[in-house]
Protein backbone atom coordinates (compact mmCIF):
# COMPACT_ATOMS: atom_id res chain seq x y z
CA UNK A 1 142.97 123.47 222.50
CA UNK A 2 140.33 120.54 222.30
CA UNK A 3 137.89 122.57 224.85
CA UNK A 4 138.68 125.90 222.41
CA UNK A 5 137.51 123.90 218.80
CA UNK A 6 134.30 123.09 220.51
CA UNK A 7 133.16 126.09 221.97
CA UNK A 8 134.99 128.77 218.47
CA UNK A 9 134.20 125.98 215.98
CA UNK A 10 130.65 126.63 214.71
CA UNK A 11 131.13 130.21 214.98
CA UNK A 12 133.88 130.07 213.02
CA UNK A 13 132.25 128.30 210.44
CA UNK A 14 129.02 130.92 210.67
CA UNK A 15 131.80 133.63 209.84
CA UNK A 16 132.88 131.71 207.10
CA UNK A 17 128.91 131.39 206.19
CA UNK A 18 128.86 135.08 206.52
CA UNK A 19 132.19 135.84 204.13
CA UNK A 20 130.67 132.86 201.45
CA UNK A 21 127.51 134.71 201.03
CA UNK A 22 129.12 138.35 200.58
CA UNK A 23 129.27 138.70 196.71
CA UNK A 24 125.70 137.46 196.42
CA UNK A 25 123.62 138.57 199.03
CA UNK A 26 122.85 141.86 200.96
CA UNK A 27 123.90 142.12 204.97
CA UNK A 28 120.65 140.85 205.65
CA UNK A 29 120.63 137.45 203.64
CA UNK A 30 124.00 137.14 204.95
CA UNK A 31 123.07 137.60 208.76
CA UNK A 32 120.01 135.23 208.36
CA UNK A 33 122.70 132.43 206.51
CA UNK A 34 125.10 133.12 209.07
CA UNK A 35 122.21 132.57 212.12
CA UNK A 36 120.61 129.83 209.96
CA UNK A 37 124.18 127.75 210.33
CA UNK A 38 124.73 128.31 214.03
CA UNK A 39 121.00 126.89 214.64
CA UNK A 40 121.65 123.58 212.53
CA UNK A 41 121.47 120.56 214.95
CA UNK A 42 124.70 119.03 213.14
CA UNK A 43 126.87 121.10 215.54
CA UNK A 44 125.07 121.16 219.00
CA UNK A 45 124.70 117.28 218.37
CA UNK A 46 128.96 117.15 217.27
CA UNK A 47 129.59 119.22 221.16
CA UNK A 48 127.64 116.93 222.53
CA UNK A 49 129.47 113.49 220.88
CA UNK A 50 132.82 115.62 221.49
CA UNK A 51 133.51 115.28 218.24
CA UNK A 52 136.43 118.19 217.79
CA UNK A 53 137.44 116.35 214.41
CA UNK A 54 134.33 116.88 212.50
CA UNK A 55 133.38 119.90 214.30
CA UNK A 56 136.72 121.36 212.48
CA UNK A 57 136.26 119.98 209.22
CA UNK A 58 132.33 121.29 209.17
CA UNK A 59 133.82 125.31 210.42
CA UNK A 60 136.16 124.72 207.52
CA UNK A 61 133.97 123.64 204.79
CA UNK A 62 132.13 127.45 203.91
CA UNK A 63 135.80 128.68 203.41
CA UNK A 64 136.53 125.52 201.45
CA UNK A 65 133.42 126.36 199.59
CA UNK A 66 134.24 129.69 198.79
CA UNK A 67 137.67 128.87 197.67
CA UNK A 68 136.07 126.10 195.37
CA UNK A 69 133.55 129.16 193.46
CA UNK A 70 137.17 131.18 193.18
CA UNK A 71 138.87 129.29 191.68
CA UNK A 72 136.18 127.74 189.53
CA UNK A 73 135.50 131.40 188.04
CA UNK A 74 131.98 131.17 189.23
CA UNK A 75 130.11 134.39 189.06
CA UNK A 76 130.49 136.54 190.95
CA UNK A 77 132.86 135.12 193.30
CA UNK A 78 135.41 135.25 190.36
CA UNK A 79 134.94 137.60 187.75
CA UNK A 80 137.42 136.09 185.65
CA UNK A 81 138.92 132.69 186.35
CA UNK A 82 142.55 132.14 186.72
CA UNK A 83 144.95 131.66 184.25
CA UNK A 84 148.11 132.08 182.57
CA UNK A 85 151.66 130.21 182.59
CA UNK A 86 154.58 130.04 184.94
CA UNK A 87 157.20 128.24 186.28
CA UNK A 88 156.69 126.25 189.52
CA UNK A 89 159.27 128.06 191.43
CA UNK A 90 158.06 131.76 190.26
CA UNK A 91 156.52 133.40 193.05
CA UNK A 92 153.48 133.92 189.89
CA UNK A 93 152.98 130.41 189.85
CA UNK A 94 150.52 130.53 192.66
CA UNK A 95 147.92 132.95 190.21
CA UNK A 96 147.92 130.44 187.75
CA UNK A 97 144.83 128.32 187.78
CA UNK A 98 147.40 125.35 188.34
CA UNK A 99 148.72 126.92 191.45
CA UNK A 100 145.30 127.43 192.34
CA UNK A 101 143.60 123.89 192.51
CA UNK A 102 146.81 122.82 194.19
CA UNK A 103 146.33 125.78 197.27
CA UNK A 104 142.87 124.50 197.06
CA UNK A 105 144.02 121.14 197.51
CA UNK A 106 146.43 121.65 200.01
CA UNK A 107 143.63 123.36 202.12
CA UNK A 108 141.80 120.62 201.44
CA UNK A 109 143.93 117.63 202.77
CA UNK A 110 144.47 119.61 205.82
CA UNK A 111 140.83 119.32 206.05
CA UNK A 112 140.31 115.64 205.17
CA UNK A 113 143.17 115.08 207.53
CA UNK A 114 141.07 115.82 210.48
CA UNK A 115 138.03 114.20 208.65
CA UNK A 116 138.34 112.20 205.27
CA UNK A 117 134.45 112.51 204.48
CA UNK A 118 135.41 116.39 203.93
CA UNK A 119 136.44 115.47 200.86
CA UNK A 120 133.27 113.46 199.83
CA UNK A 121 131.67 116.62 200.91
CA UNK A 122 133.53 119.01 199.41
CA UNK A 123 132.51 117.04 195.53
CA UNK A 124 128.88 116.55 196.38
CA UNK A 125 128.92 120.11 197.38
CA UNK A 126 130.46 120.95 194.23
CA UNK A 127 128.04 118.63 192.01
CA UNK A 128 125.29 120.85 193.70
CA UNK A 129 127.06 123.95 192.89
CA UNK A 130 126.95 122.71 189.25
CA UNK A 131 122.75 121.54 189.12
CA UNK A 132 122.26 125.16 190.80
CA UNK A 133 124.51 126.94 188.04
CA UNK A 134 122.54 125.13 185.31
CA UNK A 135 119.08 126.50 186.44
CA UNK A 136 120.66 129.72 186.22
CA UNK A 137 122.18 129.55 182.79
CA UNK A 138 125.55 130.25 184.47
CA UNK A 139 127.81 128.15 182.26
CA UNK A 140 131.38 128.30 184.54
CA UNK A 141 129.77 126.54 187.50
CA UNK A 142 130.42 123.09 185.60
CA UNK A 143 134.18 123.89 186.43
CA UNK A 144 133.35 123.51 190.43
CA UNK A 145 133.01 119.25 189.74
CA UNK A 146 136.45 119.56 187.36
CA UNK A 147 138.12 121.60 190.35
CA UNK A 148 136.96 119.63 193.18
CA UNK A 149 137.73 116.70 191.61
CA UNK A 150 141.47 117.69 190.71
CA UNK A 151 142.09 119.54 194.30
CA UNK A 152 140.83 116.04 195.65
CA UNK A 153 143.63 114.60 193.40
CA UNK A 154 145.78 116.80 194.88
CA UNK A 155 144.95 116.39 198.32
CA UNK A 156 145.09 112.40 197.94
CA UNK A 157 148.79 113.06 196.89
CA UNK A 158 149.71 115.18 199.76
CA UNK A 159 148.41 112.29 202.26
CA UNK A 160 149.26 109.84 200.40
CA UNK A 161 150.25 107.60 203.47
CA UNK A 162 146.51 107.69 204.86
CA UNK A 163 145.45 106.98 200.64
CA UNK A 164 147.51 104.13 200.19
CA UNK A 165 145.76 102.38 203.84
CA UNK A 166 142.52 103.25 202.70
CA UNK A 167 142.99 101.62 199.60
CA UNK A 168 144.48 98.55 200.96
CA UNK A 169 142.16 98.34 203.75
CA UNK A 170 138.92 97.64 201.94
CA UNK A 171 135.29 97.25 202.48
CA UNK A 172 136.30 98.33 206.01
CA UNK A 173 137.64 101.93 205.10
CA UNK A 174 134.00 102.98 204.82
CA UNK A 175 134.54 103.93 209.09
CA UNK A 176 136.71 106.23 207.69
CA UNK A 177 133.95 108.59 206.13
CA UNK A 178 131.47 107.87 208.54
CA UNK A 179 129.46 104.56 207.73
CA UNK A 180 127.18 103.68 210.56
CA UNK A 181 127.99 100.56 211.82
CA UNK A 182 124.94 98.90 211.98
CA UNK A 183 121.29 99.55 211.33
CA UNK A 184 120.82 100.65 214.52
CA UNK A 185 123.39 103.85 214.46
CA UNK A 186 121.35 104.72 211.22
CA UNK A 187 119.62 107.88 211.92
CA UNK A 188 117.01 107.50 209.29
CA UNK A 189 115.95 109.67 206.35
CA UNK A 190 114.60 112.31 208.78
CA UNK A 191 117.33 112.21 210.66
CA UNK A 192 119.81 112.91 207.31
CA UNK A 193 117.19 116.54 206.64
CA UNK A 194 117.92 117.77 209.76
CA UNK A 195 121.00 116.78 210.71
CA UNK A 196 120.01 115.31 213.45
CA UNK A 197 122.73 112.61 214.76
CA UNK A 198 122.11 112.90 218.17
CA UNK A 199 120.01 114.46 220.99
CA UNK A 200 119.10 118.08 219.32
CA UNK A 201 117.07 118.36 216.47
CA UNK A 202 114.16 116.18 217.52
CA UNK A 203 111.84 119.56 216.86
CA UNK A 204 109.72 120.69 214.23
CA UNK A 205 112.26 123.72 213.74
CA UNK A 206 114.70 121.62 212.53
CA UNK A 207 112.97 120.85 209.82
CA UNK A 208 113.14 124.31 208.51
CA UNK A 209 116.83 124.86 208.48
């Protein structure tokens, strides 16, 4: 299973690239997204570290993504957003926008499970969602912060076990999301652009992607 998640991982995640950019591009901006994410260093470099944790959580995050512009009602991933009342236990429930953020959420803590700065990633992703939906006078993508937020609520809940250490552990939870360790594990501002956290990406390519 370990050898499996690092050889299907990223192109799982460039199939998920591929689904994400379906209501808004043609084939051909969807090939070149879906090429453009197997060629970021970020996932040759994770192989190489063997790190089948994060290598999950990144071939998760386009469907996370994706999910996130559904059930935010972004256009046009959702032409209208969810809504409606019903009981918890009606099988309806699930089409509400309630039931909704809390699939979302439970997709999400399966996600942070394997690595909690998912989550971080999933609300700057959404924060970017919102600055692009502003230039584009599209005035449902401030609903991607409100419903990454609440999913992240949600998600806290469901491992709330793992919550309640990180809380009580302090300054030193940061290791949990990834904090380098010392200045020199810091891979630099150049490093951050092109993903580069290890030995591929030291090109001039990788600027590009």
């Amino acid at each position: 299973l370990p050898r499996a998640a690092l050889v299907l991982a990223i192109p799982v995640g460039a199939f998920g690239v591929w689904r994400l950019l379906k209501p808004v591009g043609s084939n051909r901006a969807r090939l070149v997204g879906s090429v453009a994410f197997l060629c970021l260093s970020l996932g040759p470099n994770l192989v190489a570290g063997g790190r089948i944790d994060v290598l999950a959580a990144l071939a998760a995050m386009p469907y996370l993504v994706r999910r996130l512009l559904v059930v935010a009602g972004v256009g046009p991933f959702a032409d209208q957003p969810a809504h409606g009342h019903a009981r918890v236990l009606d099988p309806s429930w699930r089409t509400t926008r309630t039931g909704q953020v809390v699939i979302l959420g439970a997709l999400e803590a399966v996600v942070v499970a394997l690595d909690p700065a998912a989550g971080v990633a999933l609300v700057v992703a959404a924060v970017g969602l919102f600055a692009g939906g502003l230039l584009v006078g599209d005035p449902r993508s401030g609903h991607t912060v409100g419903v990454a937020l609440a999913s992240s609520v949600v998600a806290a809940v469901l491992l709330l076990p793992l919550t309640i250490n990180t809380l009580v552990a302090g300054p030193s939870s940061l290791n949990l999301f990834g904090a380098a360790s010392g200045p020199w594990s810091l891979p630099g501002l150049g490093g951050l652009v092109r993903l580069a956290m290890g030995p591929v990406g030291t090109g001039a390519a990788a600027w590009l992607l």
